[in-house]
PDB file of N, CA and C in Angstrom:
ATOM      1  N   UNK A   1      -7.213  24.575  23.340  1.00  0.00           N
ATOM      2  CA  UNK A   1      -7.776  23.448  22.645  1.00  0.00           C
ATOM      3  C   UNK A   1      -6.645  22.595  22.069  1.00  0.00           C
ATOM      4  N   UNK A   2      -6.748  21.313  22.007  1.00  0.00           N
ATOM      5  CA  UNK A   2      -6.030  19.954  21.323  1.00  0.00           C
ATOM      6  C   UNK A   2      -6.197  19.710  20.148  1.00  0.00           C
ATOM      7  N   UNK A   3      -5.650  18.817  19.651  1.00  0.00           N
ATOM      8  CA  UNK A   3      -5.852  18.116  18.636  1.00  0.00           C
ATOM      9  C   UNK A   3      -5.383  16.551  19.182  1.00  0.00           C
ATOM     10  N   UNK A   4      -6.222  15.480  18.727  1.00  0.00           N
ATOM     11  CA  UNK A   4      -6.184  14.167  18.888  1.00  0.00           C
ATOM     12  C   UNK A   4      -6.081  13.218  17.885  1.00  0.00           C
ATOM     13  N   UNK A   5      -5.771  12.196  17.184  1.00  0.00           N
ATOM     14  CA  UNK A   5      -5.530  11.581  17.023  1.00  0.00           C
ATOM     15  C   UNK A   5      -5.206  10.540  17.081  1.00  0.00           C
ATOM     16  N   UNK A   6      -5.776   9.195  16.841  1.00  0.00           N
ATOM     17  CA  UNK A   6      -5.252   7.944  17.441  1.00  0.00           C
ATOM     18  C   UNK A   6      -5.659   6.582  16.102  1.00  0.00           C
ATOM     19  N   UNK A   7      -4.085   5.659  16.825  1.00  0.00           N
ATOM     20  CA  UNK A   7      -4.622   4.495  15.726  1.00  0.00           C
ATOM     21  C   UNK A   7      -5.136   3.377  16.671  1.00  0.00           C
ATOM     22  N   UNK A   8      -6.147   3.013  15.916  1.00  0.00           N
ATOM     23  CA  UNK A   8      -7.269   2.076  17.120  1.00  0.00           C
ATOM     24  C   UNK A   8      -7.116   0.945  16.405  1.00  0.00           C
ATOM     25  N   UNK A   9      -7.508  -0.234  16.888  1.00  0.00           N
ATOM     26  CA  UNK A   9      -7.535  -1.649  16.246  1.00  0.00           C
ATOM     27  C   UNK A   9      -9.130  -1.859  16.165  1.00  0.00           C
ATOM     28  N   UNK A  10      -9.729  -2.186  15.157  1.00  0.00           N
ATOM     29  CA  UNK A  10     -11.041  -2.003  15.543  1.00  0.00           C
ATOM     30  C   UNK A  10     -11.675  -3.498  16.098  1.00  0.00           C
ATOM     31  N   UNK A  11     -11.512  -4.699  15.803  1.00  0.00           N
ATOM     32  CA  UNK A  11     -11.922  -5.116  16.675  1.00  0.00           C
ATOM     33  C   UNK A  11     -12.190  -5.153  18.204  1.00  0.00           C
ATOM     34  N   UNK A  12     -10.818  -4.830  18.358  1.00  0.00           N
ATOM     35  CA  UNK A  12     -11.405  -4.749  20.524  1.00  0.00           C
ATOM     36  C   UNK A  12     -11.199  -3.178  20.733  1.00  0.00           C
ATOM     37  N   UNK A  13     -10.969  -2.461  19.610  1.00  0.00           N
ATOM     38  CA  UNK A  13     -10.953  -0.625  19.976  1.00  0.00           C
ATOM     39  C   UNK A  13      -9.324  -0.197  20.816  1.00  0.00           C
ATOM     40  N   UNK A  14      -8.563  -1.501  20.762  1.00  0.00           N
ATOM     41  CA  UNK A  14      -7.520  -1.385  21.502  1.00  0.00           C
ATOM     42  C   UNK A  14      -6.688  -0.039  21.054  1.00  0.00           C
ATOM     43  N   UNK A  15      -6.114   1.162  21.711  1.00  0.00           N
ATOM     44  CA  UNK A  15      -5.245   1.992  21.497  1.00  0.00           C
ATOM     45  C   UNK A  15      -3.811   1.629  21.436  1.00  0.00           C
ATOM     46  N   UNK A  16      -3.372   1.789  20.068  1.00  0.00           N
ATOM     47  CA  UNK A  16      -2.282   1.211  19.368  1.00  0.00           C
ATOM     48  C   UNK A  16      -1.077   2.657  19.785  1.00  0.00           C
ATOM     49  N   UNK A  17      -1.299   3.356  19.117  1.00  0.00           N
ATOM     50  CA  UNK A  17      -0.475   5.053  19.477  1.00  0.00           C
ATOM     51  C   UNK A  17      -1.704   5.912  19.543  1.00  0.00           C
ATOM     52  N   UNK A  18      -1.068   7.504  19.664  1.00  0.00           N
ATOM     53  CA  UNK A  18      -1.903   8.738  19.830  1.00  0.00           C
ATOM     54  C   UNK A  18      -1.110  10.014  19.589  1.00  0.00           C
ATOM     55  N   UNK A  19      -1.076  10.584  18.832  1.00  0.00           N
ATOM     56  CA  UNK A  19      -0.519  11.765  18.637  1.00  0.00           C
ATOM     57  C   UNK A  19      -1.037  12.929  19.200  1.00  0.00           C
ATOM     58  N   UNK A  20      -1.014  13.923  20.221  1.00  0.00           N
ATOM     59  CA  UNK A  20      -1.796  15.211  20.548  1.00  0.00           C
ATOM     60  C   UNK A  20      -1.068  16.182  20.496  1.00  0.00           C
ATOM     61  N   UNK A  21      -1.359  17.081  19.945  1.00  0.00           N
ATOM     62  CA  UNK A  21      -0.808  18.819  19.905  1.00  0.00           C
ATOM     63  C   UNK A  21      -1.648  20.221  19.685  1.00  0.00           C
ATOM     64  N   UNK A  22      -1.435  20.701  19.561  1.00  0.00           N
ATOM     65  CA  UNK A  22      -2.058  21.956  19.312  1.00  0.00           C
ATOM     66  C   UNK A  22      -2.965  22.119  18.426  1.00  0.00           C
ATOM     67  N   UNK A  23      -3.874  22.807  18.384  1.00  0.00           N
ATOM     68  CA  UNK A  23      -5.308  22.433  17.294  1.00  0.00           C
ATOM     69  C   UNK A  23      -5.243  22.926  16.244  1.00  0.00           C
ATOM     70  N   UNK A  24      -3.601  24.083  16.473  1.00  0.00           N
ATOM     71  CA  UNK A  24      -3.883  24.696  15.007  1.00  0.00           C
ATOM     72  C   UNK A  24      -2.803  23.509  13.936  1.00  0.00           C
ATOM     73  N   UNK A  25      -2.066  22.228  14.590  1.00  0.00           N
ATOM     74  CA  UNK A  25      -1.695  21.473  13.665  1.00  0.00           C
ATOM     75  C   UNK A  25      -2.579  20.418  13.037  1.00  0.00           C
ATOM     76  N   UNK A  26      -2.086  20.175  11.925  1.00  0.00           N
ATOM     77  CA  UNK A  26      -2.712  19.908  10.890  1.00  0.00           C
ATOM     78  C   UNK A  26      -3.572  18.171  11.400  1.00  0.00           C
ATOM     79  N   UNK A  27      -4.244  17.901  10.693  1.00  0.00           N
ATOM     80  CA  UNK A  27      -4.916  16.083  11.600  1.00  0.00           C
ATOM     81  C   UNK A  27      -3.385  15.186  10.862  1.00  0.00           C
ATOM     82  N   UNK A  28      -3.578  15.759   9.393  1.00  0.00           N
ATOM     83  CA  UNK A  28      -2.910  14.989   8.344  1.00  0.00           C
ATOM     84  C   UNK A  28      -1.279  14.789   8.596  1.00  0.00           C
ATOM     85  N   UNK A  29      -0.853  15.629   9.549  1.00  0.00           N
ATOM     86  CA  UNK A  29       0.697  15.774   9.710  1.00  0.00           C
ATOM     87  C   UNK A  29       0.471  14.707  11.511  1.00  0.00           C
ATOM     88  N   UNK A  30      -0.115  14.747  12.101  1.00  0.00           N
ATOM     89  CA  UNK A  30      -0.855  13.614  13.035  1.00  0.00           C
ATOM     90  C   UNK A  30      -0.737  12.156  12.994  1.00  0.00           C
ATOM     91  N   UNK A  31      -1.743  12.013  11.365  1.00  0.00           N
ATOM     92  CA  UNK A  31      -1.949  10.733  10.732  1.00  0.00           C
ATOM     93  C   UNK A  31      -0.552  10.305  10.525  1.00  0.00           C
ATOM     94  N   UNK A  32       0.371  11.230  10.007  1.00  0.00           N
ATOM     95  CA  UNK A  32       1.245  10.809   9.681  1.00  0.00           C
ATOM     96  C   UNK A  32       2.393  10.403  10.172  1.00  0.00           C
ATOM     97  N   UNK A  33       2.515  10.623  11.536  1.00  0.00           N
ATOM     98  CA  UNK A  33       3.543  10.363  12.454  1.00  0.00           C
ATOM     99  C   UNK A  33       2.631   8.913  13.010  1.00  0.00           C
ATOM    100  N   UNK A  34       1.691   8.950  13.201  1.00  0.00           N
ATOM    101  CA  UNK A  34       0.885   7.346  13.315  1.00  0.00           C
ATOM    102  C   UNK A  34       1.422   6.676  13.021  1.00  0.00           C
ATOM    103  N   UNK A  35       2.137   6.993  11.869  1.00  0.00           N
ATOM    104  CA  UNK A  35       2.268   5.411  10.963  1.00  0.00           C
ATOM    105  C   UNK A  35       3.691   4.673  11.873  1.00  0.00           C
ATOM    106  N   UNK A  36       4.195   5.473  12.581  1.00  0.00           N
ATOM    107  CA  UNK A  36       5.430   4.568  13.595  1.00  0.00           C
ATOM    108  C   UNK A  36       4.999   3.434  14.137  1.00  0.00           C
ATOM    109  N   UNK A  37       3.671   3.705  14.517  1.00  0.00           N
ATOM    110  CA  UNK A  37       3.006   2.657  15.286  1.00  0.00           C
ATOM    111  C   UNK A  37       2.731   1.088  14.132  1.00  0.00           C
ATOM    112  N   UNK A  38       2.584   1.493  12.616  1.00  0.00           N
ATOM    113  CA  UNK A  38       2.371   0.223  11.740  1.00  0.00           C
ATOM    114  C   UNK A  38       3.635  -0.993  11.610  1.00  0.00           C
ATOM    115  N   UNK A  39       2.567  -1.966  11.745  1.00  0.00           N
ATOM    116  CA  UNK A  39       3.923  -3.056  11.418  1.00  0.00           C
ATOM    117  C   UNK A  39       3.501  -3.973   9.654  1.00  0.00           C
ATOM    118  N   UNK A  40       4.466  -4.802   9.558  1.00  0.00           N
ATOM    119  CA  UNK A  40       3.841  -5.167   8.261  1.00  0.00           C
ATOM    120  C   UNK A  40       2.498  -6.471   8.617  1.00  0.00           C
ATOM    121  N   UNK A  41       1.375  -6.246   7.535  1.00  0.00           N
ATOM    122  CA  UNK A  41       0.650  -7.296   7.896  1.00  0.00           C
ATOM    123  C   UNK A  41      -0.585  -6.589   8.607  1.00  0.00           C
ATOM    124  N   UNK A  42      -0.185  -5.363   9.011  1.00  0.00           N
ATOM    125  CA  UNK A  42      -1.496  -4.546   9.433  1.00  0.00           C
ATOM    126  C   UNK A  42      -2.292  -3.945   8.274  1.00  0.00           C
ATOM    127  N   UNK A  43      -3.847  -3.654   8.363  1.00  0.00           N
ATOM    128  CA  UNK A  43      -4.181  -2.797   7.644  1.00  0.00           C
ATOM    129  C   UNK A  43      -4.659  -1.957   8.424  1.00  0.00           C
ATOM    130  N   UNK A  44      -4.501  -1.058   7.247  1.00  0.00           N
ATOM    131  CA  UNK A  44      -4.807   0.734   7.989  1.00  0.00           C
ATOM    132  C   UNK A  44      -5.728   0.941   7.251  1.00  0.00           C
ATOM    133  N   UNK A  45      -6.404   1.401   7.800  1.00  0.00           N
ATOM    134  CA  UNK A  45      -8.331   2.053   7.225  1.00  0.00           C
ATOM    135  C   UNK A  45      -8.299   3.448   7.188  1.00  0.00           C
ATOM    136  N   UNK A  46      -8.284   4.080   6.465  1.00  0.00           N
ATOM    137  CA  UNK A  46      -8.344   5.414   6.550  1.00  0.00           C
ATOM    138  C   UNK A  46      -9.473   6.279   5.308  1.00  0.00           C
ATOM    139  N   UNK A  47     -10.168   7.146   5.998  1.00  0.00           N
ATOM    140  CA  UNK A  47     -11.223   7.557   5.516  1.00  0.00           C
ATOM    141  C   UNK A  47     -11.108   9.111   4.560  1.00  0.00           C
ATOM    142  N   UNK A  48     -12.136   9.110   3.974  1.00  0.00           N
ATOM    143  CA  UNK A  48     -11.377  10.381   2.792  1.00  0.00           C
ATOM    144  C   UNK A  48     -10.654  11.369   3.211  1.00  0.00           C
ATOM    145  N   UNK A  49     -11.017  11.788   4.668  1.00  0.00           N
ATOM    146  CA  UNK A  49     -10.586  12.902   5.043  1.00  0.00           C
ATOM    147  C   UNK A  49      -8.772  12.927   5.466  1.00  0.00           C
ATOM    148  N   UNK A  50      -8.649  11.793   5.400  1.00  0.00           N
ATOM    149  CA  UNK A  50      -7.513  11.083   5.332  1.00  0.00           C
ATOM    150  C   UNK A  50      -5.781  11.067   3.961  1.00  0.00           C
ATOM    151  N   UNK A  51      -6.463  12.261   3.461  1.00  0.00           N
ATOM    152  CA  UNK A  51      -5.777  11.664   2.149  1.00  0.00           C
ATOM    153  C   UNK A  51      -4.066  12.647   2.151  1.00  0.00           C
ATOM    154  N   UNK A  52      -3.842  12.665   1.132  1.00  0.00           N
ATOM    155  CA  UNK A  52      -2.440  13.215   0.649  1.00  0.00           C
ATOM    156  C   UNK A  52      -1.397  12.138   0.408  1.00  0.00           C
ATOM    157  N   UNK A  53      -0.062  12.353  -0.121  1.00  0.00           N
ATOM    158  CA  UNK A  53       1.326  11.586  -0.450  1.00  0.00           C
ATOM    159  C   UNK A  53       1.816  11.465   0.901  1.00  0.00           C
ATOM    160  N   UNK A  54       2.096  12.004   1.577  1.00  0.00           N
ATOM    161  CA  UNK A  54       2.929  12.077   2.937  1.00  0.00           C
ATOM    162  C   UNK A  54       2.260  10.921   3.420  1.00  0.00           C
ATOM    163  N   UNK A  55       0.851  10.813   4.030  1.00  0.00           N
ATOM    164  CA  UNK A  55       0.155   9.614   5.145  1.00  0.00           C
ATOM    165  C   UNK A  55       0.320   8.323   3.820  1.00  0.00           C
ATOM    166  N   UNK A  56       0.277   8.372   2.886  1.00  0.00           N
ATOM    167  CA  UNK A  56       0.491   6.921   2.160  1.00  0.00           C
ATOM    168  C   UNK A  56       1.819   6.604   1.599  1.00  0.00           C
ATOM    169  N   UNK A  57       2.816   7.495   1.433  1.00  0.00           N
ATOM    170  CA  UNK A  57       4.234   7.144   1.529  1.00  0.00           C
ATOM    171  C   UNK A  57       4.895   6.864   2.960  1.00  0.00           C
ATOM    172  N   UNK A  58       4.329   6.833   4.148  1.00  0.00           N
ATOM    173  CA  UNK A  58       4.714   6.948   5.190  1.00  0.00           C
ATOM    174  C   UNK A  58       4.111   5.094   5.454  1.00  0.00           C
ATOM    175  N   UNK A  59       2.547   4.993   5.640  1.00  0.00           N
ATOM    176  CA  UNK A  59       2.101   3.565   5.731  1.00  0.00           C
ATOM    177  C   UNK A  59       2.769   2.610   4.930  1.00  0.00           C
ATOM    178  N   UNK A  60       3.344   3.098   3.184  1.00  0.00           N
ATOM    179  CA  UNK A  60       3.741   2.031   2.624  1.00  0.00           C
ATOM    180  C   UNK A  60       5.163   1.490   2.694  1.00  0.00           C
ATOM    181  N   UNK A  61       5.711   2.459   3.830  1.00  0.00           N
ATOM    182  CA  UNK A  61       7.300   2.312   4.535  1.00  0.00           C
ATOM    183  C   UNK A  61       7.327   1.262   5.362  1.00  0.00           C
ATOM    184  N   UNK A  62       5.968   1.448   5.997  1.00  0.00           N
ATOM    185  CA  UNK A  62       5.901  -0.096   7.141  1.00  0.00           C
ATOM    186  C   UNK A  62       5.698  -1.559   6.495  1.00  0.00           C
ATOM    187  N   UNK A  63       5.424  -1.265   5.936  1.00  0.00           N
ATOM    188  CA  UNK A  63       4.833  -2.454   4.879  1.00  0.00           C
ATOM    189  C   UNK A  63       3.247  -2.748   5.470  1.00  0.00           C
ATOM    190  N   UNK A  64       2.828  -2.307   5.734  1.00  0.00           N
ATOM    191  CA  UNK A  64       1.168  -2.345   6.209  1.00  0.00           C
ATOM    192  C   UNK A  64       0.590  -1.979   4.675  1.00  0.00           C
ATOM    193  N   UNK A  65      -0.405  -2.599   4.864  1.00  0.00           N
ATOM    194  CA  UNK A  65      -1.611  -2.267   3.658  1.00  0.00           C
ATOM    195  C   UNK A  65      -2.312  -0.979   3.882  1.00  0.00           C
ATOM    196  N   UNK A  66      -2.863  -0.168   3.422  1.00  0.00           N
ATOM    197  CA  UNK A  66      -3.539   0.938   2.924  1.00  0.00           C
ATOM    198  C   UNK A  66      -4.745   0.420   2.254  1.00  0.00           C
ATOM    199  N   UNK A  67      -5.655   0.591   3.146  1.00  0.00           N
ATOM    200  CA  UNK A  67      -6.939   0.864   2.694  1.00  0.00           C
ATOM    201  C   UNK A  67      -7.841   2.014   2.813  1.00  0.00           C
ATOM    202  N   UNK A  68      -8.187   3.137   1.687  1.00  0.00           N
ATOM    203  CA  UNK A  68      -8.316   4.362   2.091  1.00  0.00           C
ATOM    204  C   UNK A  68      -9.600   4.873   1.552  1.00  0.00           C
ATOM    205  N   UNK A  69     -10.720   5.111   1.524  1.00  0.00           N
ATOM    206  CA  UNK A  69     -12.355   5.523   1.055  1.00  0.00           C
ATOM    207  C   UNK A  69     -11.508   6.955   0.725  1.00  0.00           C
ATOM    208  N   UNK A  70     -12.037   7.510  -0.974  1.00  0.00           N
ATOM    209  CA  UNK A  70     -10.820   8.505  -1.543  1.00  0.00           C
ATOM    210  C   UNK A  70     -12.411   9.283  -2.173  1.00  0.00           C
ATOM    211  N   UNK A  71     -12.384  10.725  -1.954  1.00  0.00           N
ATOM    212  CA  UNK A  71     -13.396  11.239  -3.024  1.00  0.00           C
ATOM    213  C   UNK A  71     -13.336  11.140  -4.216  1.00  0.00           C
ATOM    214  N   UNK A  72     -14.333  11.025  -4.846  1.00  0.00           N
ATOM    215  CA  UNK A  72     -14.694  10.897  -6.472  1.00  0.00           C
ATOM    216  C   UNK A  72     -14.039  11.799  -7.305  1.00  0.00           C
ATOM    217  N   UNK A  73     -13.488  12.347  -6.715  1.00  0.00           N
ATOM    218  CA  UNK A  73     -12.504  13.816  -7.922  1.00  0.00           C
ATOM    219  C   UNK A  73     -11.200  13.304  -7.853  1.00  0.00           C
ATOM    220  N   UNK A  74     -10.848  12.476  -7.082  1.00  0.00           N
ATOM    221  CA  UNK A  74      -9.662  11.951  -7.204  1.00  0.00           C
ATOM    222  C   UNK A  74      -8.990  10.746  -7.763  1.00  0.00           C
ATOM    223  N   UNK A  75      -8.102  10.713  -8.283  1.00  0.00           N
ATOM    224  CA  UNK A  75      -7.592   9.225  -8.842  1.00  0.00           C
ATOM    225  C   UNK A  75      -6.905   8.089  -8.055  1.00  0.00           C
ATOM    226  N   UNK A  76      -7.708   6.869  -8.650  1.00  0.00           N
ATOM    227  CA  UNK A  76      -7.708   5.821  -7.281  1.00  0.00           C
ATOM    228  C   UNK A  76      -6.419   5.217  -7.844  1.00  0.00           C
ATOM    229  N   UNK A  77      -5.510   4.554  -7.104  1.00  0.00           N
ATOM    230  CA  UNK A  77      -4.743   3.402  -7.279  1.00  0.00           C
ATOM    231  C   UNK A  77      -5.399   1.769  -8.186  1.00  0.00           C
ATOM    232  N   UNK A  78      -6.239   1.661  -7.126  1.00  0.00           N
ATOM    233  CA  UNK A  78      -7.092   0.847  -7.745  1.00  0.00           C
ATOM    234  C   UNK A  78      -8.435   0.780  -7.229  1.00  0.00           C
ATOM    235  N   UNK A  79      -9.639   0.832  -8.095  1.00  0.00           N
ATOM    236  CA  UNK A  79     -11.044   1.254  -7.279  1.00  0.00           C
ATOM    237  C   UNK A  79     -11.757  -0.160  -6.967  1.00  0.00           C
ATOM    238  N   UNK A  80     -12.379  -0.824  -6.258  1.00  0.00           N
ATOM    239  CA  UNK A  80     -13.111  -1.963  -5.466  1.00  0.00           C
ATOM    240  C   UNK A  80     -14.018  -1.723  -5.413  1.00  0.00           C
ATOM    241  N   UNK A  81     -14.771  -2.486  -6.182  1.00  0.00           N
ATOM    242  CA  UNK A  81     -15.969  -2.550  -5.967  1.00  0.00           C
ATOM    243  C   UNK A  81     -16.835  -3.545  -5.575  1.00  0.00           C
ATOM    244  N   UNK A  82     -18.349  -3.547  -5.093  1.00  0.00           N
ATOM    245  CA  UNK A  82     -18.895  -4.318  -4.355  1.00  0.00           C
ATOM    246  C   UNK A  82     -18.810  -5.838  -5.145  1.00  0.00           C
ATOM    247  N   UNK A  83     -18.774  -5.819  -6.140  1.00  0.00           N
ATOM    248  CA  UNK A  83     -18.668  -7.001  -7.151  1.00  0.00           C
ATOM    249  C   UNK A  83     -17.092  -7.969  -7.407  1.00  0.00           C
ATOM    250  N   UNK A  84     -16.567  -6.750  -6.738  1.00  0.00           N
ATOM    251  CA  UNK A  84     -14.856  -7.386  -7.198  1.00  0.00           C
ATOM    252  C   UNK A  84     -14.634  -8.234  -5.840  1.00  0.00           C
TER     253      UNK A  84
END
């Protein structure tokens, strides 16, 4: 078995990079070699399952934006809401 990973553009679904290895490595150590693929001016969408220091010290190297849906037990940078 694999492990997959990929950064997609979501408008046209275009495949940007792809990381694959072994299933017993981690998604998050994956995500995080992704970020080679960021340039500045991109945003990156990334979903809770998404989280740790490594994948957002790594995106904020490219200069790409970070946009990340974070569980409620955790402390946001800054939280957005539907009103803001």
């Amino acid at each position: 078995m694999i492990r997959l990973s990929a950064l997609v553009e979501c408008g046209t679904r275009a495949l940007i990079d792809a990381a694959l290895g072994p299933w017993t490595q981690a998604e998050e150590s994956q995500c995080t070699a992704l970020c080679r693929a960021l340039r500045p001016g991109m945003l990156l969408l990334a979903d809770r399952g998404s989280k740790g220091f490594a994948l957002a010290r790594s995106a904020a190297a490219t200069c790409a934006q970070l946009l990340r849906r974070m569980s409620a037990d955790l402390p946001a940078c800054r939280t957005l809401s539907p009103d803001s």
